[in-house]
Protein backbone atom coordinates (compact mmCIF):
# COMPACT_ATOMS: atom_id res chain seq x y z
CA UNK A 1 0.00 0.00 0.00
CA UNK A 2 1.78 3.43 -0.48
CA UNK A 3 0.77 6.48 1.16
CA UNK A 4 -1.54 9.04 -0.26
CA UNK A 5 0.32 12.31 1.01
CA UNK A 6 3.34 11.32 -0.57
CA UNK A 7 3.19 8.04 -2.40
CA UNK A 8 5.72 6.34 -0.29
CA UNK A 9 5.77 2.89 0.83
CA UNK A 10 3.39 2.17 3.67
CA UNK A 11 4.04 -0.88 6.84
CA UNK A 12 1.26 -2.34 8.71
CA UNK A 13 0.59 -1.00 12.32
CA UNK A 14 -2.11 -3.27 13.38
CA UNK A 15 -4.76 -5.69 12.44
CA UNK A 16 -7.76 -5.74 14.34
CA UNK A 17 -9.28 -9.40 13.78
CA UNK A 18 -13.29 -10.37 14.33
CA UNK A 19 -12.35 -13.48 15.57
CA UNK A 20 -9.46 -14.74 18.53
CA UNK A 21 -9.10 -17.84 17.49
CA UNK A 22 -8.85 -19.39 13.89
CA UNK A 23 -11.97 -21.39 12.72
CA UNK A 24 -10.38 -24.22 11.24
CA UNK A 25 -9.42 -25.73 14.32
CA UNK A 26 -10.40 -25.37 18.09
CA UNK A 27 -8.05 -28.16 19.35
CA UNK A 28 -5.30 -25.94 20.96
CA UNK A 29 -7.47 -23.76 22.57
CA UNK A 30 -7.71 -23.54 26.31
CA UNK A 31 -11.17 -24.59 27.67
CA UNK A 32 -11.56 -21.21 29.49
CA UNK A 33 -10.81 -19.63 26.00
CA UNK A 34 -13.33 -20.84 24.21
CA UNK A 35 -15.61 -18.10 23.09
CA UNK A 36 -14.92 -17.23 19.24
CA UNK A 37 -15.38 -13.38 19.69
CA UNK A 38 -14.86 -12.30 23.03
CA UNK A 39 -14.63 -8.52 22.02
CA UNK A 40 -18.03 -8.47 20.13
CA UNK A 41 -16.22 -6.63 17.13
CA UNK A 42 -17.27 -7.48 13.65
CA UNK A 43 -15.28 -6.34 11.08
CA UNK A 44 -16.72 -6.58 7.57
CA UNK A 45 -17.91 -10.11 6.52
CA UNK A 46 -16.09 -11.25 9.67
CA UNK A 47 -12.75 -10.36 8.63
CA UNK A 48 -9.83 -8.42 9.50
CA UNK A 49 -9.01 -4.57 9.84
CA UNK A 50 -5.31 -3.88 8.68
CA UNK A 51 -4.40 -0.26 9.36
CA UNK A 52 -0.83 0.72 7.88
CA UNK A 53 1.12 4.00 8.43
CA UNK A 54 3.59 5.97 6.34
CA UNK A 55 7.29 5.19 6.80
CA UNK A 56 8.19 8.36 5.47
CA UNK A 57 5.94 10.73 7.97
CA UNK A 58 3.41 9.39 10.64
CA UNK A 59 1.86 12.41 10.61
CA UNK A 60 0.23 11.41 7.39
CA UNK A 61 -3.26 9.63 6.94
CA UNK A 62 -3.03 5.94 7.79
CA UNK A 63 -4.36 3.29 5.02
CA UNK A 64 -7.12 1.16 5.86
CA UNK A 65 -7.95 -2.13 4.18
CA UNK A 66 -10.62 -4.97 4.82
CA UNK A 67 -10.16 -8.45 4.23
């Protein structure tokens, strides 16, 4: 993703996931763990929030994508 201030290259500063665990597999999970979506946050179709940030400048707007 590059930056829309000043096209440089952007790096991902977090992802903010609808779901703790993956839903493949509950195997590894600790009993007490259990619950899918502790948070109640639903991003999208149940997908993730990746929010990236300009190398060049922080001070610039952050990119946002949805997967």
């Amino acid at each position: 993703m590059d930056c829309e201030a000043c096209a440089g290259p952007m790096e991902l500063l977090l992802t903010i996931a609808t779901n703790e665990w993956h839903t493949d597999s509950v195997s590894w999970i600790p009993l007490e763990d259990r619950q899918r979506n502790p948070t109640g946050v639903v991003v999208g179709n149940h997908g993730r929030l990746n929010v990236f940030a300009c190398t060049r400048d922080p001070a610039h707007p952050h990119g946002f994508s949805v997967q």
